[in-house]
N, C-alpha and C. Protein backbone atom coordinates (compact mmCIF):
# COMPACT_ATOMS: atom_id res chain seq x y z
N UNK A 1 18.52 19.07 6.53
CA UNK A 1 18.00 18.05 5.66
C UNK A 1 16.47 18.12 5.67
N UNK A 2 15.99 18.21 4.91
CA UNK A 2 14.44 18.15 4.87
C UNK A 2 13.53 16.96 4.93
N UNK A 3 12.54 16.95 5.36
CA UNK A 3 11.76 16.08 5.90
C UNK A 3 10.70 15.62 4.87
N UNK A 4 10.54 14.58 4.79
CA UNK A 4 9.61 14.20 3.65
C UNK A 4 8.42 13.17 4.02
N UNK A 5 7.39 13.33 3.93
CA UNK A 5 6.26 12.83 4.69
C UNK A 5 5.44 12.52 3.34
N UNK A 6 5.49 11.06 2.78
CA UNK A 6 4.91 10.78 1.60
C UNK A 6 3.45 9.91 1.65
N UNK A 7 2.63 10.59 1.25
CA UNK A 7 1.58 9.78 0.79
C UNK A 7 1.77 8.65 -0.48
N UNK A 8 1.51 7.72 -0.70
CA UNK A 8 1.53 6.37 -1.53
C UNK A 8 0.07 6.21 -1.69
N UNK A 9 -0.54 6.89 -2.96
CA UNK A 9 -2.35 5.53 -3.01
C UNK A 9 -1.61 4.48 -3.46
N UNK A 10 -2.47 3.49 -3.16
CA UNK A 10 -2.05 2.35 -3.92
C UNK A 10 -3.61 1.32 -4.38
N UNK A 11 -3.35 1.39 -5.82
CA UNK A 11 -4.57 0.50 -6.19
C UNK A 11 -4.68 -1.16 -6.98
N UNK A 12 -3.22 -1.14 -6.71
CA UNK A 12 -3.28 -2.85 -7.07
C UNK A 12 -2.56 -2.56 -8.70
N UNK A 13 -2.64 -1.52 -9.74
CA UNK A 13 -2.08 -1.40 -10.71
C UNK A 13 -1.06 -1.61 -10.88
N UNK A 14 -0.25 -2.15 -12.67
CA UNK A 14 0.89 -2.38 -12.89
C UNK A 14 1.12 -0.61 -12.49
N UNK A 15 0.67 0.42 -12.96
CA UNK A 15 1.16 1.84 -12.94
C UNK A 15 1.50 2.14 -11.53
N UNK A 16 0.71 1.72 -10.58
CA UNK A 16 1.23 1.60 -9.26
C UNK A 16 2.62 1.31 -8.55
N UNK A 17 3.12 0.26 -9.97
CA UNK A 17 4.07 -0.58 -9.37
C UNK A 17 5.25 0.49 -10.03
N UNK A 18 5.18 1.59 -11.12
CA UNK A 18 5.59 2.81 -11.58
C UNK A 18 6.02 3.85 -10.29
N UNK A 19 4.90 4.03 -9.53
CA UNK A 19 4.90 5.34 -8.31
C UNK A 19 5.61 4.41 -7.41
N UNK A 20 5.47 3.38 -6.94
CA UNK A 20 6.60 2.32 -5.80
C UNK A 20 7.82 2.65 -5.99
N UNK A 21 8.44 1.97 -7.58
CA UNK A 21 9.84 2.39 -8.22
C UNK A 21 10.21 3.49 -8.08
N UNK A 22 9.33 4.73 -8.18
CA UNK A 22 9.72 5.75 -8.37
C UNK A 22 9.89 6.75 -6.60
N UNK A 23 9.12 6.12 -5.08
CA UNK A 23 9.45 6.52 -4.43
C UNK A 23 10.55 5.95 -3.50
N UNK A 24 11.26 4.52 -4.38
CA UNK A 24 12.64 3.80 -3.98
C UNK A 24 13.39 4.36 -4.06
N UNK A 25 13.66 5.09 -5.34
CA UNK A 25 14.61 5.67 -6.09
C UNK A 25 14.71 7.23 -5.56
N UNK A 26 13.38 7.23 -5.21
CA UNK A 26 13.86 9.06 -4.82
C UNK A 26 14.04 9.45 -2.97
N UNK A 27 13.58 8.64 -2.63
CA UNK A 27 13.45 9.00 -0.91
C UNK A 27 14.17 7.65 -0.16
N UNK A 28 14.31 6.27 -0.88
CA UNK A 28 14.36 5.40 0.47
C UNK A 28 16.04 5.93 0.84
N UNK A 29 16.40 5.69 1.92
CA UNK A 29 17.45 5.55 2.48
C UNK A 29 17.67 6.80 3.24
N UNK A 30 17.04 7.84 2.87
CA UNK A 30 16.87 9.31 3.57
C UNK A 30 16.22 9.05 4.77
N UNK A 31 17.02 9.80 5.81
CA UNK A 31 16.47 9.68 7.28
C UNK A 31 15.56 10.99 7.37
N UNK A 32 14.64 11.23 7.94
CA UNK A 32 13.51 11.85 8.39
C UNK A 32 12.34 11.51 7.19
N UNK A 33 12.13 10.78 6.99
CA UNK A 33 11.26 10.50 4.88
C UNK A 33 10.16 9.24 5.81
N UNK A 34 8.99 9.53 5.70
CA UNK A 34 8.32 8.18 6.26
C UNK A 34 7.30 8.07 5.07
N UNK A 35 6.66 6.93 4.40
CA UNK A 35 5.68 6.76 3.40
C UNK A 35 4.49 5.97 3.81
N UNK A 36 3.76 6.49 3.90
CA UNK A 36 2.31 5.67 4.08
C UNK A 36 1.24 5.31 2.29
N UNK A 37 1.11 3.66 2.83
CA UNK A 37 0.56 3.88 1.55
C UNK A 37 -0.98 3.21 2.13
N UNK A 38 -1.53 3.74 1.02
CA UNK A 38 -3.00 3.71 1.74
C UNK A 38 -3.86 3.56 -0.21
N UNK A 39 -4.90 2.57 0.73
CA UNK A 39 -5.80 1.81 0.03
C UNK A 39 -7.10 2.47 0.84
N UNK A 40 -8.42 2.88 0.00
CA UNK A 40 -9.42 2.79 0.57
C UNK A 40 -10.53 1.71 -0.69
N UNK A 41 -11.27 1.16 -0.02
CA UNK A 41 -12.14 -0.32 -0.68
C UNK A 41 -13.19 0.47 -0.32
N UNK A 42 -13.84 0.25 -1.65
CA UNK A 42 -15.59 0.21 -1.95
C UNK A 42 -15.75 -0.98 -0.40
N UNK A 43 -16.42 -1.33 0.08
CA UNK A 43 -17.44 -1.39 1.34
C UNK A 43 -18.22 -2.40 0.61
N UNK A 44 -18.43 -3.99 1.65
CA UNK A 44 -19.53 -4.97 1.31
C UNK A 44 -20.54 -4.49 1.35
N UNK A 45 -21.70 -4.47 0.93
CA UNK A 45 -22.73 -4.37 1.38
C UNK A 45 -23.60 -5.21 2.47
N UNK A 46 -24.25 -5.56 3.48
CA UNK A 46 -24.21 -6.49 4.41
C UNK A 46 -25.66 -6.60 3.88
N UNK A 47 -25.73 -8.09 4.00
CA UNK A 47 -27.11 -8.95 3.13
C UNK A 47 -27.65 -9.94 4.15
N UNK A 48 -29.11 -9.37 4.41
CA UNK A 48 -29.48 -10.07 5.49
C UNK A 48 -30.19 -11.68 4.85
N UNK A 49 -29.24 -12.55 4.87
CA UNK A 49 -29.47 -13.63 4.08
C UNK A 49 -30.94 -14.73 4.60
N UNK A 50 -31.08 -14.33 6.01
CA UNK A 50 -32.77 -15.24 6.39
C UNK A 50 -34.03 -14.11 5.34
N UNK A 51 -34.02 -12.85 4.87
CA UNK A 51 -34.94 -12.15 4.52
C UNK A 51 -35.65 -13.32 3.38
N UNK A 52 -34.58 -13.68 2.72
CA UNK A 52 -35.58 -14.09 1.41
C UNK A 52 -34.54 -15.81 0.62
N UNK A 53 -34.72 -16.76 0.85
CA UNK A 53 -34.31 -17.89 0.10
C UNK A 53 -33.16 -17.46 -0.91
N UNK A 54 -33.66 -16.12 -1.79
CA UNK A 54 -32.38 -15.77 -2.50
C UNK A 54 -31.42 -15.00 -2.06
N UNK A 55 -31.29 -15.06 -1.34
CA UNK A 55 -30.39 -13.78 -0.62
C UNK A 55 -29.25 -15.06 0.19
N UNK A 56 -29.75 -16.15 0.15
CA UNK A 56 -28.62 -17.14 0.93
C UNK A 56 -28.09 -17.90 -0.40
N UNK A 57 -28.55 -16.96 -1.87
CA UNK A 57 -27.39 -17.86 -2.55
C UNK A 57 -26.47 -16.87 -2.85
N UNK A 58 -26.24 -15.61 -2.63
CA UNK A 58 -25.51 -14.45 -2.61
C UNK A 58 -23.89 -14.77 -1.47
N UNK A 59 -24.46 -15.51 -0.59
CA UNK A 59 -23.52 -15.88 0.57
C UNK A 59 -22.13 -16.17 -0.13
N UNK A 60 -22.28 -17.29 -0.85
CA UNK A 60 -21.00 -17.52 -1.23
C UNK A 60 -20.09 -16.42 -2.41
N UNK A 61 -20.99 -15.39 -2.94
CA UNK A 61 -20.22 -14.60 -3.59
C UNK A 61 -19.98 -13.26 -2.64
N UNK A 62 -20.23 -13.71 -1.73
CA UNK A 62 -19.91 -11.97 -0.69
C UNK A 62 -18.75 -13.03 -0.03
N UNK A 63 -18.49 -14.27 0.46
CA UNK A 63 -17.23 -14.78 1.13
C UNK A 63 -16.32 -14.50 0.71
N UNK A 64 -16.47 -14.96 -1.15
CA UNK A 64 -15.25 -14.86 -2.14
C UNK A 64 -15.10 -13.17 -1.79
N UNK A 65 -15.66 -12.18 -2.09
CA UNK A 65 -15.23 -10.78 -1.93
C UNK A 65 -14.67 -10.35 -0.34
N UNK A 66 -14.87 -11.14 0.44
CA UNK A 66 -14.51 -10.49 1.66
C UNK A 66 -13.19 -11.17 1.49
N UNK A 67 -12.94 -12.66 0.73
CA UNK A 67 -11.74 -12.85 1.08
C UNK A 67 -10.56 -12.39 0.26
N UNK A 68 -11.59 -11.81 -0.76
CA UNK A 68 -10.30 -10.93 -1.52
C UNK A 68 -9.92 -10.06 -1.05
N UNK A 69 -10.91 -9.19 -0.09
CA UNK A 69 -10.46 -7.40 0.44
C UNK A 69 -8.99 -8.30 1.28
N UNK A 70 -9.18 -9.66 2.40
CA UNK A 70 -8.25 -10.06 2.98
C UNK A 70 -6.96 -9.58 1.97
N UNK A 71 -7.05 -10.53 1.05
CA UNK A 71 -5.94 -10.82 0.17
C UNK A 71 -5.35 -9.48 -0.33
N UNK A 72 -5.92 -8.48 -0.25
CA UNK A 72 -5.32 -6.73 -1.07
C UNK A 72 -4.97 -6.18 0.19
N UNK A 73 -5.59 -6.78 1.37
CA UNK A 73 -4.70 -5.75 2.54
C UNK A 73 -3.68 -6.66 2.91
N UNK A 74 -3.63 -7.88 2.67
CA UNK A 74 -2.22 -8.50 3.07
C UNK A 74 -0.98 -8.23 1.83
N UNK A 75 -1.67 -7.84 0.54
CA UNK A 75 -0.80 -7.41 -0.41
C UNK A 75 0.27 -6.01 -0.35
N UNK A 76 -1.49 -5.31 0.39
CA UNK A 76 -0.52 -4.09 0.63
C UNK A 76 0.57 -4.01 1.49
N UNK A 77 0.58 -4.43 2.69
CA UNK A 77 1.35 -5.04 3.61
C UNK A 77 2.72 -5.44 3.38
N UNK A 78 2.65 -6.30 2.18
CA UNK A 78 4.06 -6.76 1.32
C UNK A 78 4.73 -5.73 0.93
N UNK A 79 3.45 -4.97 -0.10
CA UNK A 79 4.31 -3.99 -0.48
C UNK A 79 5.06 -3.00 0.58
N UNK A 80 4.47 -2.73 1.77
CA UNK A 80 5.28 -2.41 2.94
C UNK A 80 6.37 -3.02 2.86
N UNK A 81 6.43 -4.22 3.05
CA UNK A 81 7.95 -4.47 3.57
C UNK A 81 8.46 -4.78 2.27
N UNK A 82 8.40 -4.65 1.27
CA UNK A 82 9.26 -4.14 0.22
C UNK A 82 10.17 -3.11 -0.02
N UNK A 83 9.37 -2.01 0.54
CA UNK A 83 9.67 -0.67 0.94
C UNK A 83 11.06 -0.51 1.87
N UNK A 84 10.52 -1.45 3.14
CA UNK A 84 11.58 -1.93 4.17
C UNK A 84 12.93 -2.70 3.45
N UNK A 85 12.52 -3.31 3.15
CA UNK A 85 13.76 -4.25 2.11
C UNK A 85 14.79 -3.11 1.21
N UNK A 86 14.01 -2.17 0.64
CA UNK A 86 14.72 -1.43 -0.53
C UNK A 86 15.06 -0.04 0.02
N UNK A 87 15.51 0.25 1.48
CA UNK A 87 15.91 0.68 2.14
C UNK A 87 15.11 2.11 3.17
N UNK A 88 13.96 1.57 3.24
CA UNK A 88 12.82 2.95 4.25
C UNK A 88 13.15 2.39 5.49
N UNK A 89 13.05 2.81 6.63
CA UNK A 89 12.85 2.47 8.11
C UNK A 89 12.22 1.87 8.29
N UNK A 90 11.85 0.83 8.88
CA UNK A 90 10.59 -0.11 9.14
C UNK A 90 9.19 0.90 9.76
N UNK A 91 10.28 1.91 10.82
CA UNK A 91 8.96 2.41 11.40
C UNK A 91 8.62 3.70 10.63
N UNK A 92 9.33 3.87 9.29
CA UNK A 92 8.39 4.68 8.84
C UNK A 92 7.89 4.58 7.55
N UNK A 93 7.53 3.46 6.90
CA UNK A 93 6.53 2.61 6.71
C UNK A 93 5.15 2.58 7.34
N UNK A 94 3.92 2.89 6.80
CA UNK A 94 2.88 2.38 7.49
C UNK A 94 1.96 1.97 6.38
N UNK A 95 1.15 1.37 6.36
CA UNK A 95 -0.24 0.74 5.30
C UNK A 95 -1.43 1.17 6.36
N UNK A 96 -2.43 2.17 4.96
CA UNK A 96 -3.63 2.23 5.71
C UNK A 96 -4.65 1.37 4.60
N UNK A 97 -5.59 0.35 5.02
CA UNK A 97 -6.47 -0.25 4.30
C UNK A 97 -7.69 -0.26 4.60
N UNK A 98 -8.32 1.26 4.10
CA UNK A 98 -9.50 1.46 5.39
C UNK A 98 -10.71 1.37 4.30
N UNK A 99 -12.28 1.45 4.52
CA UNK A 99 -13.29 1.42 4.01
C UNK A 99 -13.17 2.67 3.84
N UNK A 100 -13.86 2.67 2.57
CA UNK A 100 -14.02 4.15 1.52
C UNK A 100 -15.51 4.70 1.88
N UNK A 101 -15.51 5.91 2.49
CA UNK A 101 -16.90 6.71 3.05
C UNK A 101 -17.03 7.36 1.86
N UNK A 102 -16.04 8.13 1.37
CA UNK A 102 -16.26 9.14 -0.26
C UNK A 102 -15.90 9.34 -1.04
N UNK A 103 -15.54 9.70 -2.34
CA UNK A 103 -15.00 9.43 -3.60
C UNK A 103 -13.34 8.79 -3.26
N UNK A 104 -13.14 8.26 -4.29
CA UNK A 104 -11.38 8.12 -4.05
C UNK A 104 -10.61 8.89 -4.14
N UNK A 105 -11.44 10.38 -4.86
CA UNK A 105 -10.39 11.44 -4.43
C UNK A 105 -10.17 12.55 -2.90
N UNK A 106 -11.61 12.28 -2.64
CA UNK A 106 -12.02 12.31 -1.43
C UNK A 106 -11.12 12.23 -0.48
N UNK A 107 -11.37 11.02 -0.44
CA UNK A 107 -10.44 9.96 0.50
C UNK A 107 -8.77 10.34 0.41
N UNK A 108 -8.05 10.27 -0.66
CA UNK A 108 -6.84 10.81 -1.27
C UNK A 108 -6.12 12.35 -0.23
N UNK A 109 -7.47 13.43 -1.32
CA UNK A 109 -7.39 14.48 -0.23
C UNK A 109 -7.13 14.12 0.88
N UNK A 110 -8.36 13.79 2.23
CA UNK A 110 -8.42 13.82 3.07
C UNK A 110 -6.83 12.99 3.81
N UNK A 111 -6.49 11.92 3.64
CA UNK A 111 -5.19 10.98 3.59
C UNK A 111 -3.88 12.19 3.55
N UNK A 112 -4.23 13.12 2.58
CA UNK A 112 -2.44 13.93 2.26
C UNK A 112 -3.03 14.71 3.32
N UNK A 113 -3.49 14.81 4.21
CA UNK A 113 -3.18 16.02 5.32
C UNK A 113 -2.16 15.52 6.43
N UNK A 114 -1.07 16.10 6.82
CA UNK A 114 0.17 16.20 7.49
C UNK A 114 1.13 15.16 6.50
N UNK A 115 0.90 14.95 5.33
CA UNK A 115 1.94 14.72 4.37
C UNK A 115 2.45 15.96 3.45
N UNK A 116 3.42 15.94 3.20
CA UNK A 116 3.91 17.07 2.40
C UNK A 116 4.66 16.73 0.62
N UNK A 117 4.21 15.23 0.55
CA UNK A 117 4.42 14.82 -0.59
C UNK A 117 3.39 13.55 -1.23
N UNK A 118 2.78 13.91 -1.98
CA UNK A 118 2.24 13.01 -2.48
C UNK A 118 2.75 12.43 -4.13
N UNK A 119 2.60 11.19 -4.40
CA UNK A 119 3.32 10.36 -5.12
C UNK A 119 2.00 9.35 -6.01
N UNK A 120 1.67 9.99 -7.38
CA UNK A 120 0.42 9.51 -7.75
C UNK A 120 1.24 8.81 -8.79
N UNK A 121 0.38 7.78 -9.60
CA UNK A 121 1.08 7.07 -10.73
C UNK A 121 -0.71 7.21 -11.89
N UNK A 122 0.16 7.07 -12.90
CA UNK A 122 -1.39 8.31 -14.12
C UNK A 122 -0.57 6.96 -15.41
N UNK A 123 -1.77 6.56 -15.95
CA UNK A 123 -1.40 6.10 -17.56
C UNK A 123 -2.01 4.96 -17.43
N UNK A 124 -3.46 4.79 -17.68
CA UNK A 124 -4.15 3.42 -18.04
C UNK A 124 -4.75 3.67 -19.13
N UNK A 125 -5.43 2.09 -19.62
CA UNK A 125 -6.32 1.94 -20.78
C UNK A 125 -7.16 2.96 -21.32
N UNK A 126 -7.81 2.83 -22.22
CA UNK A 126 -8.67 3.87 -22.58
C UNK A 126 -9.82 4.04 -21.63
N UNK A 127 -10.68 3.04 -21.03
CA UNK A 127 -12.08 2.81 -20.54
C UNK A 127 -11.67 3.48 -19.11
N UNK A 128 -10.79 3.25 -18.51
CA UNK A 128 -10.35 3.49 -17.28
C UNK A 128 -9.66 4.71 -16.79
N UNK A 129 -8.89 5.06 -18.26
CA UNK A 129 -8.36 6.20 -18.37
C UNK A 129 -9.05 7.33 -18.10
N UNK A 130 -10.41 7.41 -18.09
CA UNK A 130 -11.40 8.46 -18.22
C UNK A 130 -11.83 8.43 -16.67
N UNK A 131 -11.60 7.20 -15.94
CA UNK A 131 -12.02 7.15 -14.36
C UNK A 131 -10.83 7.77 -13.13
N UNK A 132 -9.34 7.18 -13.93
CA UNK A 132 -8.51 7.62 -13.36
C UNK A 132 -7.94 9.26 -13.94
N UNK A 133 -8.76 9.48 -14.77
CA UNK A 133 -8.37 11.10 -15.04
C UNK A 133 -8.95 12.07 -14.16
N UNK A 134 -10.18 11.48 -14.33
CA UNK A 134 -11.52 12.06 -13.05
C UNK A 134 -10.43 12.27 -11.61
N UNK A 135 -10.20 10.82 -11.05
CA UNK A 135 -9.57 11.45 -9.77
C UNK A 135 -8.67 12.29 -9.57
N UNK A 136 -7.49 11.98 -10.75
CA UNK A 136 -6.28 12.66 -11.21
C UNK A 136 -6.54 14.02 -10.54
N UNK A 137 -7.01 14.41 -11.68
CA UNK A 137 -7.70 15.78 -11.58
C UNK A 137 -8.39 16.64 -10.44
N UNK A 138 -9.27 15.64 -9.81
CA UNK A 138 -9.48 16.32 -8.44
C UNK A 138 -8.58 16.24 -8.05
N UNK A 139 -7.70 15.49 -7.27
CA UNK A 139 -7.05 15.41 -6.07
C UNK A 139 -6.10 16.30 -6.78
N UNK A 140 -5.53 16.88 -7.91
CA UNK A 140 -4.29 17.75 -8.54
C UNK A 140 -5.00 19.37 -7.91
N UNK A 141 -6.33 19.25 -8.38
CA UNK A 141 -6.75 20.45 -8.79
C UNK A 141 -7.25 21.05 -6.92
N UNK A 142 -7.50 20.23 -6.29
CA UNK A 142 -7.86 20.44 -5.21
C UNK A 142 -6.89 20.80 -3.85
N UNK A 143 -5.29 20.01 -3.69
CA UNK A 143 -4.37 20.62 -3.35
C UNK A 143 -3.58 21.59 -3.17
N UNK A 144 -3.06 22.01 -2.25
CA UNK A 144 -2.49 23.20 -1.73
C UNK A 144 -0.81 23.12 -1.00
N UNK A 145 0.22 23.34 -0.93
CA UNK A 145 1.36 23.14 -0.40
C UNK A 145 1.55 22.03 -0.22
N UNK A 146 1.67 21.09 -0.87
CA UNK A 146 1.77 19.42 -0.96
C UNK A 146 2.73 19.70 -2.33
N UNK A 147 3.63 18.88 -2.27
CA UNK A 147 4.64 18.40 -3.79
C UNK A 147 3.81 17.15 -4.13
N UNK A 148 3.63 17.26 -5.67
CA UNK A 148 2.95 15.62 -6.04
C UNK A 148 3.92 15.71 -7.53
N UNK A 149 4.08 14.16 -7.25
CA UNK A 149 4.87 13.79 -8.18
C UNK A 149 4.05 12.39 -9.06
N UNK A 150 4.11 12.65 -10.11
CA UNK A 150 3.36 11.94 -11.09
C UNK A 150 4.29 11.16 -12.22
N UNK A 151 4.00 9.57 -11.31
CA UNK A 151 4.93 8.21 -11.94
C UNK A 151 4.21 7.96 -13.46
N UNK A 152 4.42 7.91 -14.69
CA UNK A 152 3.53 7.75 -15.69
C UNK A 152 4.83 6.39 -16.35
């Protein structure tokens, strides 16, 4: 039986919720199959708010953003045990929700090493379409002995 070691990005998209469906349907319930899905976040910037009077009215819009990153890594999380629910192993399930050092395809790359399947989801708006083609494309064009399967 072959072993399946899946990478999951996950970016909060309905198309996202496309590549989820689509690695239920093809891997859960298979024993040796583990899926990691992984988020990397643009990074607060840290604002030294005594420097300057305006810099302490910034405070309350860096709280609201820190408490959203909360809110997308406890999302991702769900979507973990969704995963669990719709029949993966609990322990092979994992969520990575780490700060982004370099591009998102970057990051992508770097993430599918000791995975042997990666699981992308492709088809947004026009404006966006041109951002998510960009990564598309690297992370397609840049791979080597990895299966990627593309949820559209």
């Amino acid at each position: 039986m072959a072993t399946f070691r899946i990478l999951l990005p996950y970016n909060y998209s309905p198309n996202d919720q496309k590549a989820i469906r689509f690695a239920i349907d093809a891997f859960a319930g298979r024993k040796e199959t583990s899926v990691t899905l992984f988020h990397a976040y643009t990074p607060l910037p840290t604002i030294d708010v005594t420097a300057s009077p305006e810099n302490v009215k910034m405070r309350s819009g860096m709280t609201y953003l820190a408490t959203e990153l909360k809110e997308k890594e406890e999302a991702l999380k769900l979507v973990g045990d969704m995963l669990v629910e719709s029949g993966f192993h609990s322990d092979a399930v994992s969520c990575v929700f780490k700060k982004r050092v370099k591009s998102a395809a970057e990051e992508i790359v770097d993430k599918v090493a000791g995975c042997n399947v990666l699981v992308l989801s492709r088809g947004a708006g026009k404006v966006t379409h041109f951002f998510t083609r960009s990564i598309y494309a690297r992370v397609v064009t840049t791979l080597r002995g990895v299966t990627i399967c593309v949820a559209t």
